[in-house]
Structures are given as C-alpha cells and as structure tokens.
C-alpha atoms as a PDB file:
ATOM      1  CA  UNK A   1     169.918-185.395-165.413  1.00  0.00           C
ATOM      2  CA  UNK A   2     172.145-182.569-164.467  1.00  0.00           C
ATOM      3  CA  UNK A   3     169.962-179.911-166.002  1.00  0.00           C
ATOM      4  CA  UNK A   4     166.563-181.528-163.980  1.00  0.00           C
ATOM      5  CA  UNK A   5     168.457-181.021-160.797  1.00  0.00           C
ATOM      6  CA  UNK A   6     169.754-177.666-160.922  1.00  0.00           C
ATOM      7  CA  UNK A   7     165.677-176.759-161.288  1.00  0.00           C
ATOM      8  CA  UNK A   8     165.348-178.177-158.360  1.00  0.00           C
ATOM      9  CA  UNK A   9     165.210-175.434-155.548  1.00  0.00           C
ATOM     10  CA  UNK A  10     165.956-175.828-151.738  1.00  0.00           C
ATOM     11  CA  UNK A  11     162.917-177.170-150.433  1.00  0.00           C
ATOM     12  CA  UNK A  12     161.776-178.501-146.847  1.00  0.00           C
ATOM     13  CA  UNK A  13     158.795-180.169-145.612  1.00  0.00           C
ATOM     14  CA  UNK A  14     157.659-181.079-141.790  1.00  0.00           C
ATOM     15  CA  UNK A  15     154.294-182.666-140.876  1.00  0.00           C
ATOM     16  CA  UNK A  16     152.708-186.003-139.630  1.00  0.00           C
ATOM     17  CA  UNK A  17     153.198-189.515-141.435  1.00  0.00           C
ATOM     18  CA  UNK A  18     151.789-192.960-140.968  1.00  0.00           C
ATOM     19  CA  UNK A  19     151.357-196.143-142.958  1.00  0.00           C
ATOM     20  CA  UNK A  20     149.729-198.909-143.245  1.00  0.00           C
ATOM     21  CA  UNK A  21     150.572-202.385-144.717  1.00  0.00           C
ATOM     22  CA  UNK A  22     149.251-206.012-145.232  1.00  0.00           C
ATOM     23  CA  UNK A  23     152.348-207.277-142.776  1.00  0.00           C
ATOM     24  CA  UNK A  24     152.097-208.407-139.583  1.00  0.00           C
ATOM     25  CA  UNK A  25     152.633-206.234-136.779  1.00  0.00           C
ATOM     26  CA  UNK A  26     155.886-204.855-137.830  1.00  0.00           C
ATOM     27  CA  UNK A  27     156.717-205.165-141.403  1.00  0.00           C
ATOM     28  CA  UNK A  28     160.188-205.981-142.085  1.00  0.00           C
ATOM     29  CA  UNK A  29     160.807-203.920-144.739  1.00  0.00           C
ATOM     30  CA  UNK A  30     160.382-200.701-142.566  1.00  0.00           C
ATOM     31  CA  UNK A  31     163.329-201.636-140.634  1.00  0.00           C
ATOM     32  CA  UNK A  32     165.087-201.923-144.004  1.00  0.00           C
ATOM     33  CA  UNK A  33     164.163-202.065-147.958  1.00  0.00           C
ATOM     34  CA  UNK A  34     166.837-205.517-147.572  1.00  0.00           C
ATOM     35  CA  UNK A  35     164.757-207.206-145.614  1.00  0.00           C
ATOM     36  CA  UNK A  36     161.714-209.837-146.610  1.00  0.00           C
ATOM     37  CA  UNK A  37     158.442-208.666-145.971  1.00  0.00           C
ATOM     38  CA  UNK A  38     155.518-211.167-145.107  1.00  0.00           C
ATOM     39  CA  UNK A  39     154.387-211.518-148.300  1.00  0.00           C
ATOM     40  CA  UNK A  40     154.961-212.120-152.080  1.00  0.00           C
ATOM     41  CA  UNK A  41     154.132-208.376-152.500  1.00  0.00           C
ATOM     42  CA  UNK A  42     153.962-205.692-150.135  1.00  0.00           C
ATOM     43  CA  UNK A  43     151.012-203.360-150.253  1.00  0.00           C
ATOM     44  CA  UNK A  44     150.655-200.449-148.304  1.00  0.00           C
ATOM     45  CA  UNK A  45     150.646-196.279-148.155  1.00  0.00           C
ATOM     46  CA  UNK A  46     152.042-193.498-146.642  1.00  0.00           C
ATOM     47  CA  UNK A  47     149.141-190.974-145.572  1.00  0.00           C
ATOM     48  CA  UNK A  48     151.031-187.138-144.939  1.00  0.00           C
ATOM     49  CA  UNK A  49     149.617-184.170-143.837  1.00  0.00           C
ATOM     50  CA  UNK A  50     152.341-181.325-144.274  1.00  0.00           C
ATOM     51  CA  UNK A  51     151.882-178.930-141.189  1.00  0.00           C
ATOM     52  CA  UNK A  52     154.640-176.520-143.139  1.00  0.00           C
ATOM     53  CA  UNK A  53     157.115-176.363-145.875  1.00  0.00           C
ATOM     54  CA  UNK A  54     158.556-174.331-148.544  1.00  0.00           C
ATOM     55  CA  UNK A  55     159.317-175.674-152.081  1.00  0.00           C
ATOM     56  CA  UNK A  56     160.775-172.590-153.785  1.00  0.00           C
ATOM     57  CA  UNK A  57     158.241-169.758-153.614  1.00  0.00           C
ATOM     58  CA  UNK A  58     155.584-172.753-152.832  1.00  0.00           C
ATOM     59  CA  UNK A  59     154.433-173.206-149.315  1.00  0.00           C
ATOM     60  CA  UNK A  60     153.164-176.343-148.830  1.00  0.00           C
ATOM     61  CA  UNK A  61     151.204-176.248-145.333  1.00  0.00           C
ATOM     62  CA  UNK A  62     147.940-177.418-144.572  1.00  0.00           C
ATOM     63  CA  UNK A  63     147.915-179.697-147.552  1.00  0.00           C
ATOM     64  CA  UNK A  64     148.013-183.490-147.059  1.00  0.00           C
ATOM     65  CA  UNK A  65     148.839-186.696-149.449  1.00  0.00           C
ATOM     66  CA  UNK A  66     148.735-190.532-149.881  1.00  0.00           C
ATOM     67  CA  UNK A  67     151.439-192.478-151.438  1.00  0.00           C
ATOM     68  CA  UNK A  68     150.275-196.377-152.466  1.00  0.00           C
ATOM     69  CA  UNK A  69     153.038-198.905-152.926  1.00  0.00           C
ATOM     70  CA  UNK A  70     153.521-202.175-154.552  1.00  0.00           C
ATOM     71  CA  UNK A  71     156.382-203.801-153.300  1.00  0.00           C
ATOM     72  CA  UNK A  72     158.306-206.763-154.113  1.00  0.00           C
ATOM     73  CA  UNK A  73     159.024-209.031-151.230  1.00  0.00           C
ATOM     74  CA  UNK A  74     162.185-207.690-151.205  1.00  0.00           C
ATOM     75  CA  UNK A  75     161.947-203.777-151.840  1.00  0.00           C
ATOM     76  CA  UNK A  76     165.132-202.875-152.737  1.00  0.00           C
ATOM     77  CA  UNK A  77     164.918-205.740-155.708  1.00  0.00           C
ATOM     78  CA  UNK A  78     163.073-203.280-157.765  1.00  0.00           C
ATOM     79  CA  UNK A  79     159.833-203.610-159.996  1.00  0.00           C
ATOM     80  CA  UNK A  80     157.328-201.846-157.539  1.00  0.00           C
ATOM     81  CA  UNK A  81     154.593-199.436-158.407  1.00  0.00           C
ATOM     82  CA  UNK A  82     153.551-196.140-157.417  1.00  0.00           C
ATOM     83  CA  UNK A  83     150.257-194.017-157.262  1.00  0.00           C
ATOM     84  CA  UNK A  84     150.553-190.498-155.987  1.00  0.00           C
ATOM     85  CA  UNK A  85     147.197-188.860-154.580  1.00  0.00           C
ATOM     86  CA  UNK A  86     147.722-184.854-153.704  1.00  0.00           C
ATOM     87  CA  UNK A  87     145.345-182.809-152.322  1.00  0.00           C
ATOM     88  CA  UNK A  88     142.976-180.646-154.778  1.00  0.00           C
ATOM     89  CA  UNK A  89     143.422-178.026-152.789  1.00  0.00           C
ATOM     90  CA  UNK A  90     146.689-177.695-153.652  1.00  0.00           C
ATOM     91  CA  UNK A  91     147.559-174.519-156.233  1.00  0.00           C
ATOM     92  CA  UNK A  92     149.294-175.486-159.461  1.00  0.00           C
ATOM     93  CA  UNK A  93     152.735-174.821-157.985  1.00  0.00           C
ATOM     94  CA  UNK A  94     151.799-176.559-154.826  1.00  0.00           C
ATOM     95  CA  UNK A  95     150.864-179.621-156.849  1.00  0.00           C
ATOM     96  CA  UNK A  96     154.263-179.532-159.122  1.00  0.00           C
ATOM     97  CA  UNK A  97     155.923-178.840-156.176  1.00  0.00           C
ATOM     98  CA  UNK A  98     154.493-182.051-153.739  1.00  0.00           C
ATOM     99  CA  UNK A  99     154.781-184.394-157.320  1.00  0.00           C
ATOM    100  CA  UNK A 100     158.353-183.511-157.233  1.00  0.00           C
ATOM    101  CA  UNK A 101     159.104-184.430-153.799  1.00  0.00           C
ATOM    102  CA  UNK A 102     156.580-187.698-153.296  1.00  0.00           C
ATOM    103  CA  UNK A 103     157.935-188.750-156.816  1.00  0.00           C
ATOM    104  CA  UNK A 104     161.419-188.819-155.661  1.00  0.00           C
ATOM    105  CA  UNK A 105     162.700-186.343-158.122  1.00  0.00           C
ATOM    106  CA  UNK A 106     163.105-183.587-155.188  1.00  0.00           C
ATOM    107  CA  UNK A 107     166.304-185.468-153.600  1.00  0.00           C
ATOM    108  CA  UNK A 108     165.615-186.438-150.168  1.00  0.00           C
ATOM    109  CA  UNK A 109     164.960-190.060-148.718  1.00  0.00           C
ATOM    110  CA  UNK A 110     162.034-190.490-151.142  1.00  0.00           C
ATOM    111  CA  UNK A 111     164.788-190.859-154.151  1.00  0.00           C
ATOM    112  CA  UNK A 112     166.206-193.611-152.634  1.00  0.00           C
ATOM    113  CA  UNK A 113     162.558-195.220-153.312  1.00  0.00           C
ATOM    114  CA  UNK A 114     162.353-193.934-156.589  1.00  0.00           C
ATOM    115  CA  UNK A 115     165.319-196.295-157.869  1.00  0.00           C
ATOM    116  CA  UNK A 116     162.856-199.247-156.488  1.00  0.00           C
ATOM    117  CA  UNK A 117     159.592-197.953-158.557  1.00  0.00           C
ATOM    118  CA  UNK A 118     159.117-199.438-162.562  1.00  0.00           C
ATOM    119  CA  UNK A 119     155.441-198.140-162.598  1.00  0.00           C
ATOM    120  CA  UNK A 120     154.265-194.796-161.412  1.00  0.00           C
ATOM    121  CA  UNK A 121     150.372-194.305-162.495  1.00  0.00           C
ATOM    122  CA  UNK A 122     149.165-190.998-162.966  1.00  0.00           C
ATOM    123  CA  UNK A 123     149.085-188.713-160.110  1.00  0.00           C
ATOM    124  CA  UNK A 124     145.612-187.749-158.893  1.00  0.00           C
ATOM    125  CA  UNK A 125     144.407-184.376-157.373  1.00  0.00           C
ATOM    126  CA  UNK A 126     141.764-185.437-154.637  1.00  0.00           C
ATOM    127  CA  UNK A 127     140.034-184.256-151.506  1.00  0.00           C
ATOM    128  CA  UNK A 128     141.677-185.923-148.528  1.00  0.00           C
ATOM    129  CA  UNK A 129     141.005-186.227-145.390  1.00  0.00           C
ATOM    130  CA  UNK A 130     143.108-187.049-142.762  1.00  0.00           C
ATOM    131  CA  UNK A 131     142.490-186.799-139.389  1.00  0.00           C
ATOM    132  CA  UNK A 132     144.807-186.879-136.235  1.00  0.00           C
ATOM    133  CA  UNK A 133     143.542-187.726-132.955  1.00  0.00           C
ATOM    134  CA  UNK A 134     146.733-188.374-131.171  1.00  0.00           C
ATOM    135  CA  UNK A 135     146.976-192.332-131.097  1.00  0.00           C
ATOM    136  CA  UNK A 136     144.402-192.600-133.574  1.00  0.00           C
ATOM    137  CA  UNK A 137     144.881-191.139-136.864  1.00  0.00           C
ATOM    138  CA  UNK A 138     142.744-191.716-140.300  1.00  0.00           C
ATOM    139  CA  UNK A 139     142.927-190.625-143.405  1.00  0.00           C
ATOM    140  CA  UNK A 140     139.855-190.905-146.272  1.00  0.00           C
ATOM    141  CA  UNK A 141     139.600-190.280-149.924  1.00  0.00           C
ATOM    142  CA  UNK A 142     136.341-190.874-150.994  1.00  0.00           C
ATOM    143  CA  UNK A 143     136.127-193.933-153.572  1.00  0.00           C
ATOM    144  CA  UNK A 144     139.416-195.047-153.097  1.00  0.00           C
ATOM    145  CA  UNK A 145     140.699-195.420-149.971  1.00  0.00           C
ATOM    146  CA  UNK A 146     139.162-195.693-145.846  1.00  0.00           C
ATOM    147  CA  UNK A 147     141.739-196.305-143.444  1.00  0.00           C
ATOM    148  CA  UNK A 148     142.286-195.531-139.505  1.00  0.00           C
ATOM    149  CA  UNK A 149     145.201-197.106-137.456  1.00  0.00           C
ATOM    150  CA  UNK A 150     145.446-196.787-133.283  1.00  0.00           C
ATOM    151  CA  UNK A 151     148.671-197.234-131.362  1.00  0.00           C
ATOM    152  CA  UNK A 152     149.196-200.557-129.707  1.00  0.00           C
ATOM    153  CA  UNK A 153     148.947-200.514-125.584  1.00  0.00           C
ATOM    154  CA  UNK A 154     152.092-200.372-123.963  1.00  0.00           C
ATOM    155  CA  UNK A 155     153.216-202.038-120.262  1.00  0.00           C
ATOM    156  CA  UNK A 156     152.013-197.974-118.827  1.00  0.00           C
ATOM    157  CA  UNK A 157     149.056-197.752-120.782  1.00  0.00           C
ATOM    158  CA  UNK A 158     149.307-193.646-120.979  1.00  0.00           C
ATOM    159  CA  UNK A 159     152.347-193.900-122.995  1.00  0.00           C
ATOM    160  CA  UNK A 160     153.151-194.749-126.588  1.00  0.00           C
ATOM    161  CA  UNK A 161     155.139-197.859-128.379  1.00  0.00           C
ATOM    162  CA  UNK A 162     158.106-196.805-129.660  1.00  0.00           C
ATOM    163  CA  UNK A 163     161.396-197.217-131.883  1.00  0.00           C
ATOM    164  CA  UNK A 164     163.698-194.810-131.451  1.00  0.00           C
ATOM    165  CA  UNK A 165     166.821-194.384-133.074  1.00  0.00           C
ATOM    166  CA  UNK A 166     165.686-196.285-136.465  1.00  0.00           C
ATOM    167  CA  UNK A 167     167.494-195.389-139.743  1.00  0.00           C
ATOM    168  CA  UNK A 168     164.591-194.906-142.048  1.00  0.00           C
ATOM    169  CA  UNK A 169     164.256-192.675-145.360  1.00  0.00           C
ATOM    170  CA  UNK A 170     161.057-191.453-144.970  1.00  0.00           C
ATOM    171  CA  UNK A 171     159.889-191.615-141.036  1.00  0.00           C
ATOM    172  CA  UNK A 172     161.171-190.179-137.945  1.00  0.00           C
ATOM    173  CA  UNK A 173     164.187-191.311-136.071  1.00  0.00           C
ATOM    174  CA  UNK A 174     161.164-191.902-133.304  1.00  0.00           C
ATOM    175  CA  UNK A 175     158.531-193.947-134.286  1.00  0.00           C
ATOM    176  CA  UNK A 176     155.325-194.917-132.689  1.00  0.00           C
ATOM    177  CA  UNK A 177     154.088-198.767-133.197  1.00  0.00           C
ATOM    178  CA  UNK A 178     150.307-198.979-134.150  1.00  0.00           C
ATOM    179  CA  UNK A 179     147.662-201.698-135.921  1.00  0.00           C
ATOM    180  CA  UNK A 180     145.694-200.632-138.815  1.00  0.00           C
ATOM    181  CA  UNK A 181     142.858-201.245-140.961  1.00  0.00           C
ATOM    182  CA  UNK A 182     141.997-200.501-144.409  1.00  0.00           C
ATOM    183  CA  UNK A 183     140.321-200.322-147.537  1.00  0.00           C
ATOM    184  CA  UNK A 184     142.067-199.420-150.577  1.00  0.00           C
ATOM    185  CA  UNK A 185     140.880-200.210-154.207  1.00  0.00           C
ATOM    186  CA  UNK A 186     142.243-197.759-157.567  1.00  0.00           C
ATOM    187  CA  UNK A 187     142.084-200.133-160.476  1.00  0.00           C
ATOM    188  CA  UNK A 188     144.269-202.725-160.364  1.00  0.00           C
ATOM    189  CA  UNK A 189     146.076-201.809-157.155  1.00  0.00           C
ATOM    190  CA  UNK A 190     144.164-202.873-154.087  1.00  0.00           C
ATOM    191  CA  UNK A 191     144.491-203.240-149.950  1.00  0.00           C
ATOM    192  CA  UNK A 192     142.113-204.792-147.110  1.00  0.00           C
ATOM    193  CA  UNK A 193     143.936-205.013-143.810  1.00  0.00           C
ATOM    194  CA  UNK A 194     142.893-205.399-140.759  1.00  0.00           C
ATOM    195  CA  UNK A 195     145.096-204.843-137.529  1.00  0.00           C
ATOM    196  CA  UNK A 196     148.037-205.308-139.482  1.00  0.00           C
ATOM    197  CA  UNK A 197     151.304-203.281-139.334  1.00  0.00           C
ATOM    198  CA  UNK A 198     151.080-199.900-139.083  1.00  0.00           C
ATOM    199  CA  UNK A 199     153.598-196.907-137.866  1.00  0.00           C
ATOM    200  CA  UNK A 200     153.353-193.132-137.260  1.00  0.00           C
ATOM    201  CA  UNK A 201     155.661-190.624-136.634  1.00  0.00           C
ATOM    202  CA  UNK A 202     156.770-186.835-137.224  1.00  0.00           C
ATOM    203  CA  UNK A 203     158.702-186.190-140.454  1.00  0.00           C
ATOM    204  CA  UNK A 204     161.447-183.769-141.691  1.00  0.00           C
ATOM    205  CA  UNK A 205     162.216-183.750-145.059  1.00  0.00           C
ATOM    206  CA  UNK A 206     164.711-181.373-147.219  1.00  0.00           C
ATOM    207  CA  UNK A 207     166.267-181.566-150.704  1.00  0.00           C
ATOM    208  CA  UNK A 208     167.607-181.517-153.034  1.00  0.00           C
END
C-alpha cells in the first residue's frame, strides 16, 4: 500500500460535475453516504468535464468522464459497483492518470467511495459528449448512455436552487438543485429516469 502511494504525484483537478439518480428530487444519500436512499439500490452517475488539471506531467483539461454507480440503499454499507468511462481522447498518461483519480486510488474524496465499491468493471475509453448550457447540461456516449438534467425554478425565476454549505466528497460546497432524465444501459448495469434527482455544481479536487 505504502509503495502505491508514494507513486502517486500531487495532482489537482477543477471542472463541472452533475449527476443523476433514480431518487426523488433530492436523493438522500448526497447529503450523506449514512443516509437511506429511495430505493433498494441506488443507480446513478457522475458526468465531469475537467476544464483544467495537472496529474504529474499530465494535464488533464478539456477531457470529460462518466462514473456509473450501484449503490446499496445505504452507501456506506458497502457492496456497490463501479464502471469508469474516460474520454478516448485522452493520451495514455491522461487515461492512467483520470483511472487513478475516478478509481479512488489518487486520494481525494473519491477514496472515501472506493472503500464502498466490491465491483469495478473494466474501464472504457469512449467519445463523450457533454454539453453545458448553463441550467441545462447533457452529457452522451453513444450506445450507452443519453442523459440531460435542467435546474428546478426557483421563487425569482432568474436565479438558481441552491445548497450551500453541504459537506460532500465529490461536489461543491455550492450546489445547484436540478431534475433529470436518462437512459443508461452497459450490460448488466442499467438506468431510466425521468425528472428524478439530479445536482450540479463546480468541483475542486487534489490528492493525494
């Protein structure tokens, strides 16, 4: 363990995040891993686009990614699984580098998930795209996954829904409320929402 860490550089990652999940408008287990979630399983993603970053001599802006989880009710009980998608784009350092940190084994918030993961499939180098249009962000990979949330209307309709101030691993301590739809379908793993929870956000991540 000790020798995987020291390889391990300094890295640091900033960009645009959002997820999707078959909960109801705000799925419990955002607000923490402790909590129930709606359902016997929770099934959702993480869509990232990485506007910059460094991962040793890798730079990792421009690219973008999709994280799939199945979740226990309870997350933090353990026995989920994990499919990584990374951009083909993405050089072969680039691609060790973003498997590191999505994966968990780059330190960060994302190893606190790893600890909650028995399955990771295979990662898979795709073309995404992901598309942000302020409160309406997508993100597509073509025989696998179609999915576009919107941000839910507020009281002043200009502005967004927010939580600020939430303790979360992997989003933004300011975090925009939004409904989603999707399709998702890799195998066994599989999603169809439909204005169901969904959250986006700005992210800034740094290990180890």
């Amino acid at each position: 363990m000790a020798d995987s860490q020291a390889a391990i550089p300094q890295w640091w990652a900033r960009g645009t995040l959002f997820e999707n999940c078959n909960c109801h408008l705000l799925c419990r287990g955002h607000i923490s891993w402790k909590l129930p979630c709606d359902y016997e399983r929770c099934l959702g993603f993480w869509a990232i686009h990485f506007l910059e970053g460094e991962f040793g001599q890798a730079e990792l802006g421009g690219l973008n990614a999709l994280v799939f989880l199945d979740m226990p009710q309870v997350m933090a009980e353990g026995g989920g699984t994990q499919a990584i998608y990374i951009d083909e784009r993405a050089g072969r350092e680039q691609r060790a580098a973003l498997e590191a940190i999505l994966a968990g084994k780059g330190g960060g918030g994302l190893s606190v998930l790893a600890g909650f993961i028995s399955h990771r499939k295979e990662t898979r180098f795709v073309p995404i795209q992901f598309e942000d249009q302020g409160k309406r962000k997508s993100i597509r990979i073509d025989g696998v996954v179609e999915s576009e949330i919107h941000a839910i209307q507020g009281m002043d309709k200009d502005k967004e829904v927010r939580m600020e101030n939430i303790h979360n691993q992997i989003f933004g301590a300011s975090q925009v409320l939004a409904r989603g739809s999707s399709r998702f379908k890799d195998g066994e793993l599989a999603l169809t929402s439909e204005m169901s929870h969904a959250v986006y956000s700005q992210f800034d991540w740094r290990g180890p």
